[in-house]
Protein backbone atom coordinates (compact mmCIF):
# COMPACT_ATOMS: atom_id res chain seq x y z
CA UNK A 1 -9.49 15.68 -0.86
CA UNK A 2 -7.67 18.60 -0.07
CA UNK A 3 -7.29 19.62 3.62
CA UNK A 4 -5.16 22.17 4.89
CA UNK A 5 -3.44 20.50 7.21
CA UNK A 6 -1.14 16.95 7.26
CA UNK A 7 -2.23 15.04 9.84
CA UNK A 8 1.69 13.31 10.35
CA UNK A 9 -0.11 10.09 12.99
CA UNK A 10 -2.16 9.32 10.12
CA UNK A 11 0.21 9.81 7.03
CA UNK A 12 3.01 7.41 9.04
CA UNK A 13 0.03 4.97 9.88
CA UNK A 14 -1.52 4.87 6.03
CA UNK A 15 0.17 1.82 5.19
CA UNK A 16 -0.92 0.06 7.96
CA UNK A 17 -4.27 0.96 7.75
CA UNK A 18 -4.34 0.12 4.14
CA UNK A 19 -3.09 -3.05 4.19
CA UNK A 20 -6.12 -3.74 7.55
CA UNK A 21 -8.66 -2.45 5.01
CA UNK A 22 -7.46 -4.20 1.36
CA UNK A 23 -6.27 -7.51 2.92
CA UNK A 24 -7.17 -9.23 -0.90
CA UNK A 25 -5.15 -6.10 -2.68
CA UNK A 26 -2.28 -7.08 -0.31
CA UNK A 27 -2.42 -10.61 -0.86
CA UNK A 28 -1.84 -9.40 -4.71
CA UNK A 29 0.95 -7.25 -3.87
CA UNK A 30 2.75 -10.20 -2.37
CA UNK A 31 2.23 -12.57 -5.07
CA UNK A 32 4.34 -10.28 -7.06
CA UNK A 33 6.75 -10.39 -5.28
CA UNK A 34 6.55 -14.31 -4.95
CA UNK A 35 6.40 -14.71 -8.37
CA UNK A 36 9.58 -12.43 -8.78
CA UNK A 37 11.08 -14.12 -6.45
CA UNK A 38 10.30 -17.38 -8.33
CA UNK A 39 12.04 -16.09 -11.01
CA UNK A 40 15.26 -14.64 -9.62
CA UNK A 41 15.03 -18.35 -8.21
CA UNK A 42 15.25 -19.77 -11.69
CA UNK A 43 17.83 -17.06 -12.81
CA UNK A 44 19.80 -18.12 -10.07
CA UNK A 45 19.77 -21.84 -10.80
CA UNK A 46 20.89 -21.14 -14.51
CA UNK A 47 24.15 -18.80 -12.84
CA UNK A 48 24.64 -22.23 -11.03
CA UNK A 49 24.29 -24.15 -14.38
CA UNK A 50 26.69 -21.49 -16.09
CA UNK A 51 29.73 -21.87 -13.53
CA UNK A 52 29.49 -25.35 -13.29
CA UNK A 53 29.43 -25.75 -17.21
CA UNK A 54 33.15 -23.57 -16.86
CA UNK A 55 31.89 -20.27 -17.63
CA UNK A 56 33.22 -16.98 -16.12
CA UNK A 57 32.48 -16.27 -12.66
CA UNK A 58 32.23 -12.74 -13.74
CA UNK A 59 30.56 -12.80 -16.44
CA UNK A 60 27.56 -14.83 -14.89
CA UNK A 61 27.72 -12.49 -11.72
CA UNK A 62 27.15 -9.33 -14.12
CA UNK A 63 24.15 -11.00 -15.80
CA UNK A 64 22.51 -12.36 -12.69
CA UNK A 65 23.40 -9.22 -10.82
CA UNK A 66 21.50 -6.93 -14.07
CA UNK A 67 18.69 -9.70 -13.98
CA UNK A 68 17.83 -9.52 -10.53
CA UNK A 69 18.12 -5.38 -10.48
CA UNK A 70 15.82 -4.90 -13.73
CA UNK A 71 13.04 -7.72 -12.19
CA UNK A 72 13.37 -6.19 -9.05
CA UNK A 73 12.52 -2.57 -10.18
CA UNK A 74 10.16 -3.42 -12.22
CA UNK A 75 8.46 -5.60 -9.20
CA UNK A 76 8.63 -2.94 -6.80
CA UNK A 77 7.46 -0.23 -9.44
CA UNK A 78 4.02 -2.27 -10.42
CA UNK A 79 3.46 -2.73 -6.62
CA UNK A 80 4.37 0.86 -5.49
CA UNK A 81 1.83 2.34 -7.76
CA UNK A 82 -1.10 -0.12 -7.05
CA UNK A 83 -0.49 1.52 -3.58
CA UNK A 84 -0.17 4.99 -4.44
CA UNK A 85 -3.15 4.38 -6.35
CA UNK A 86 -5.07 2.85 -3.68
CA UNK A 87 -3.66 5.64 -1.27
CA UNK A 88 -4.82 9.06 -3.99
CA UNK A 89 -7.88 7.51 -5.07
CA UNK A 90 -9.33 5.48 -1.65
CA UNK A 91 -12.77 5.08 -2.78
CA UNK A 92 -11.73 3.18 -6.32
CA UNK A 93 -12.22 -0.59 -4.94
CA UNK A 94 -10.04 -1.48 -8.62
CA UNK A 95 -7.32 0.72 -7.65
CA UNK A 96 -5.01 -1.25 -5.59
CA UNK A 97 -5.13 -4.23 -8.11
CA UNK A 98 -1.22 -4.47 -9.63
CA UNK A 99 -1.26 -3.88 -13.35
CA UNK A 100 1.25 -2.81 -16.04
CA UNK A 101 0.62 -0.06 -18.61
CA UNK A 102 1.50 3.74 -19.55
CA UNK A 103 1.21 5.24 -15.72
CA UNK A 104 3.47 2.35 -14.54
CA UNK A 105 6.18 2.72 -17.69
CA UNK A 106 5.97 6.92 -16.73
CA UNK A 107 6.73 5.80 -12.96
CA UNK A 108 9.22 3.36 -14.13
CA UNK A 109 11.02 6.27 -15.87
CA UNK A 110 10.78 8.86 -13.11
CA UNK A 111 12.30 5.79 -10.45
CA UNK A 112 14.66 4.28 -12.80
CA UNK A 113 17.04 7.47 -12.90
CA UNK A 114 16.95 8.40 -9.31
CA UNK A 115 17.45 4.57 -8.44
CA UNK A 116 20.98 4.73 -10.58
CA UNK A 117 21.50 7.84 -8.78
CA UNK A 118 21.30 6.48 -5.39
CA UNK A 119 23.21 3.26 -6.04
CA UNK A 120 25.75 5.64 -7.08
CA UNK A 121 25.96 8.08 -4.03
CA UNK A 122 25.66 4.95 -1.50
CA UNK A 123 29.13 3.58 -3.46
CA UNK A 124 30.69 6.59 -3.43
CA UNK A 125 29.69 7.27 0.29
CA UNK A 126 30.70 3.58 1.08
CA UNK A 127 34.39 3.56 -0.99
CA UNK A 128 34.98 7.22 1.02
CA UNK A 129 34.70 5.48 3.94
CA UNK A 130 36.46 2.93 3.29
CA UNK A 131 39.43 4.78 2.66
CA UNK A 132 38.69 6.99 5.86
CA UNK A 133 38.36 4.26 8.05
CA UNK A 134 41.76 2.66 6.48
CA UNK A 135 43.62 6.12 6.88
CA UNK A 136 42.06 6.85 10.41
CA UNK A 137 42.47 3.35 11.76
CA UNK A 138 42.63 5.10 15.24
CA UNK A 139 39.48 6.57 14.74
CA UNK A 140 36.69 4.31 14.30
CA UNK A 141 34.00 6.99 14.86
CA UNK A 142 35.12 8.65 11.26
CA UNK A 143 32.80 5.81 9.28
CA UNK A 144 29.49 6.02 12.17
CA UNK A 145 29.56 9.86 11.51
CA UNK A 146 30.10 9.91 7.64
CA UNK A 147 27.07 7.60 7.15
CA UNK A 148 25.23 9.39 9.48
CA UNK A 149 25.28 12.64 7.91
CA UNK A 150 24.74 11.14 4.42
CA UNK A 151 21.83 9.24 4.94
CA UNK A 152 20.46 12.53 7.16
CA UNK A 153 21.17 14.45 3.52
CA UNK A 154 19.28 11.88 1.69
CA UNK A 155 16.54 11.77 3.80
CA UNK A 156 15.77 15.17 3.66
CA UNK A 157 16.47 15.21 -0.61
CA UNK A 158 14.08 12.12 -0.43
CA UNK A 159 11.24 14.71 1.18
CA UNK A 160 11.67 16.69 -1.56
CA UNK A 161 11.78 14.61 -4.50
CA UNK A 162 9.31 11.50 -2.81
CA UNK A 163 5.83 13.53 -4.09
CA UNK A 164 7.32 13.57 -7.59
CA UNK A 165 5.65 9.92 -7.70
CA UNK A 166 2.24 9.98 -6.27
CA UNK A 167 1.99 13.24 -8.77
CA UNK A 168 3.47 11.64 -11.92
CA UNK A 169 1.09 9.13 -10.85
CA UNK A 170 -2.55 11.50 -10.49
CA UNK A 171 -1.53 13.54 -13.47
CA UNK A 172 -0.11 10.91 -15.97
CA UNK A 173 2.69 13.10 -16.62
CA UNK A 174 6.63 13.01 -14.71
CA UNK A 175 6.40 15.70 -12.01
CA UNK A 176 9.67 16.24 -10.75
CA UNK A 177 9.17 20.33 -10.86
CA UNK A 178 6.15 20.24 -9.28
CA UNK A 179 6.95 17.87 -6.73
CA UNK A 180 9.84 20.28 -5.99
CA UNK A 181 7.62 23.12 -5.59
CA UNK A 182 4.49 21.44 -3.53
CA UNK A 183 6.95 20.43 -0.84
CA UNK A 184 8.79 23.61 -0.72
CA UNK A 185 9.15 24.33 3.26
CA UNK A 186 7.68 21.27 3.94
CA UNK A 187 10.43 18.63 3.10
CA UNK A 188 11.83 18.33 6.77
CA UNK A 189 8.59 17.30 7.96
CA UNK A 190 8.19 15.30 5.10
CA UNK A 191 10.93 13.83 5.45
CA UNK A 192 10.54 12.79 9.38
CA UNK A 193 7.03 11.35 8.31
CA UNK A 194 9.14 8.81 5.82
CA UNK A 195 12.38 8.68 8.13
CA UNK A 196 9.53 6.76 10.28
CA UNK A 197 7.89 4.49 7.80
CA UNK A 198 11.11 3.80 6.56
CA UNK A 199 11.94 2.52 10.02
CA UNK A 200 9.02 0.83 10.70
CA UNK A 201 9.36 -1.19 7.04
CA UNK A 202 12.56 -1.88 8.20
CA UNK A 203 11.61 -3.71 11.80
CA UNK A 204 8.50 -5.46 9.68
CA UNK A 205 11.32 -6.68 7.07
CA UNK A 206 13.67 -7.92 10.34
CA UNK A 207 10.95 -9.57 11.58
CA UNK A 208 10.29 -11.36 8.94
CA UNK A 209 13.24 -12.79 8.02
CA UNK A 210 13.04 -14.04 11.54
CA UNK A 211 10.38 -15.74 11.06
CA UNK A 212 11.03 -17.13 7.78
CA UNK A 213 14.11 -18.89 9.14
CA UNK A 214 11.63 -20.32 12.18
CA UNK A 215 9.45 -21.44 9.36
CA UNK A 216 12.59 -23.20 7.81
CA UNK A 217 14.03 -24.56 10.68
CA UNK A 218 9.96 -26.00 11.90
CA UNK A 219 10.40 -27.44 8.17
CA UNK A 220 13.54 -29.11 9.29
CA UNK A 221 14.67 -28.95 5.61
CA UNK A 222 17.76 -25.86 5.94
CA UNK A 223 19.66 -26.16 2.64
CA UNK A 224 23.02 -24.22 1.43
CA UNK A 225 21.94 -21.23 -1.11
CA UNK A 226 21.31 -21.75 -4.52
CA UNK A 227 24.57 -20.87 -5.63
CA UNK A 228 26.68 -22.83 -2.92
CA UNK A 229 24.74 -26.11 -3.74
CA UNK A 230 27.12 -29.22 -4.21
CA UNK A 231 24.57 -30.33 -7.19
CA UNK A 232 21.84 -29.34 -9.28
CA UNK A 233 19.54 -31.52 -7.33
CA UNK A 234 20.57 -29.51 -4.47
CA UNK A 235 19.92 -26.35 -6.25
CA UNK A 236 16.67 -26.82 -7.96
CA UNK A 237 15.74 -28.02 -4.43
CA UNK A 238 17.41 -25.00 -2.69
CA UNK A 239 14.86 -22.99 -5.48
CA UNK A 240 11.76 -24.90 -5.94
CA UNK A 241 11.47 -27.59 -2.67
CA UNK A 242 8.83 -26.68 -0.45
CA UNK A 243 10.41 -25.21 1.76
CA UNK A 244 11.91 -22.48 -0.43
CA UNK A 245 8.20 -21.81 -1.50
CA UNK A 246 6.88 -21.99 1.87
CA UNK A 247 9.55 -19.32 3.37
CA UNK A 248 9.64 -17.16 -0.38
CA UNK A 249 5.48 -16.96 0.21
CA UNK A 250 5.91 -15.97 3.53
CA UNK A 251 9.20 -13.68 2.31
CA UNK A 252 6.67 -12.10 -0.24
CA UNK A 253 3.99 -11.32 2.38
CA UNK A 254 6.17 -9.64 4.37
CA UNK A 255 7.96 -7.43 2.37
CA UNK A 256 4.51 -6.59 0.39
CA UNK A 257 3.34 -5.23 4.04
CA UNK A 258 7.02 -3.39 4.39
CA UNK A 259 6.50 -1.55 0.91
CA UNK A 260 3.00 -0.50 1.78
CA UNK A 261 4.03 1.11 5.53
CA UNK A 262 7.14 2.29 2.99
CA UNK A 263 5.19 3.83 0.06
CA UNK A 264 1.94 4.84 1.34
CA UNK A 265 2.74 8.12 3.38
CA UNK A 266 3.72 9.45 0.13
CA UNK A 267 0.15 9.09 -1.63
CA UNK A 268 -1.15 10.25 1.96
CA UNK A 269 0.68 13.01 1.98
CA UNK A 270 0.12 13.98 -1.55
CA UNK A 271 -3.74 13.93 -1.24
CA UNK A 272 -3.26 15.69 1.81
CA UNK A 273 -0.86 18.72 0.55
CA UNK A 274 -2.44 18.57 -2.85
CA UNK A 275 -3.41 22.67 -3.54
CA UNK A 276 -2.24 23.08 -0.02
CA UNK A 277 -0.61 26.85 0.26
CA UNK A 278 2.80 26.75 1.78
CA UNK A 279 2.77 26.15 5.49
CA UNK A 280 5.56 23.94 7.07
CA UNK A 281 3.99 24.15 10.39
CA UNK A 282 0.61 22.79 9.11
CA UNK A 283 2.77 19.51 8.35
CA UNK A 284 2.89 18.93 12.08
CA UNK A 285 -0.81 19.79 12.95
């Protein structure tokens, strides 16, 4: 499919309408995520384990920290291509089933490095202002305006670089150049299309830990965290009791419905712009 135009309703809508029209795909999106979740869970109740046995505080905070960051990519990387997949190739009903092998490891490598990258231009950004908002105590707007314009520039680098995914993804191969030239004049519109998903994932994800903490307070079973249990009774409960499942299901379903609004305007727009000549206004059309 290759139409010369991006229709931007449909391509901010995609994820929506996916998730309406693979409701069992979904459902396997989010027990990924609960079954990550299960695990940071256990990683969390051996950091518990490891201070209480006298171990450094540090120490254990590095290695839960790395633990949670490498499941967590690799998580969101199995699940963002089952949805890219499902969003390129609609009519393949085996598409949007999660799975690991070669085109998830080649996604995996194209994410991993502009992952680090971002972690490391959000500290920067936040530690400059920091100090800016220490030296300019007098004026608070510094920090508003500083984030601002950063996440404006990333937004607009993340419309150039997004397609590198959905195309590493079609062509089994990393992308990055070609990404860079099929959104050429295009990435502002681009990027507006994910500026709104990214919003939208954003209220689902808000609204969902509402609800989750309804769920646990209809539960009547609110516990301290994991790591701020008195015992480990309190913590494997804090993990594993019911309601920790109950509101880590519901956590999972959620935020598998906040990826898909996230991720699938990027396989939209791909199969959209896909041997598309150069037209920024045709992104709007």
């Amino acid at each position: 499919m290759t139409p010369a135009k991006l229709p931007w309703r449909a391509a901010i809508l995609s994820g929506l309408r996916l998730v309406a029209g693979r409701p069992a795909a979904a459902l396997s999106w989010a027990f990924v995520f609960a079954v990550g979740g299960t695990i940071m869970a256990g990683f969390q109740v051996w950091a518990w384990q490891a201070v209480d046995s006298g171990r450094g505080l540090t120490i254990v905070a590095v290695r839960l920290g790395l633990a949670g960051f490498a499941l967590n990519i690799v998580m969101t990387t199995v699940t963002c291509a089952a949805i890219l997949r499902a969003t390129i190739h609609p009519k393949d009903r085996h598409a949007a089933w999660p799975r690991f092998g070669g085109v998830e490891l080649r996604l995996l490598g194209l994410v991993l490095p502009l992952t680090l990258v971002w972690l490391l231009l959000s500290s920067a950004v936040g530690a400059l202002s920091y100090l800016l908002l220490a030296t300019h105590a007098a004026s608070p707007s510094v920090l508003p305006y500083t984030t601002g314009s950063t996440a404006v520039v990333l937004t607009l680098l993340g419309g150039r670089l997004a397609l590198a995914a959905p195309m590493t993804l079609a062509d089994r191969r990393l992308r990055l150049g070609s990404a860079l030239t099929l959104s050429h004049g295009r990435h502002v519109g681009l990027a507006v299309i994910f500026l709104a998903a990214l919003l939208i994932s954003m209220a689902i994800e808000g609204a969902g830990a509402w609800a989750r903490d309804l769920l646990i307070g209809a539960m009547g079973n609110a516990s301290p965290p994991v790591l701020k249990s008195p015992s480990l009774s309190a913590a494997l409960n804090a993990a594993f009791g019911p309601a920790a499942m109950a509101a880590r299901a519901l956590g999972a379903m959620v935020h598998a419905l906040a990826v898909a609004v996230l991720v699938a305007p990027i396989g939209h727009a791909y199969r959209c712009l896909k041997g598309d000549p150069v037209d920024q206004g045709a992104v709007f059309d």
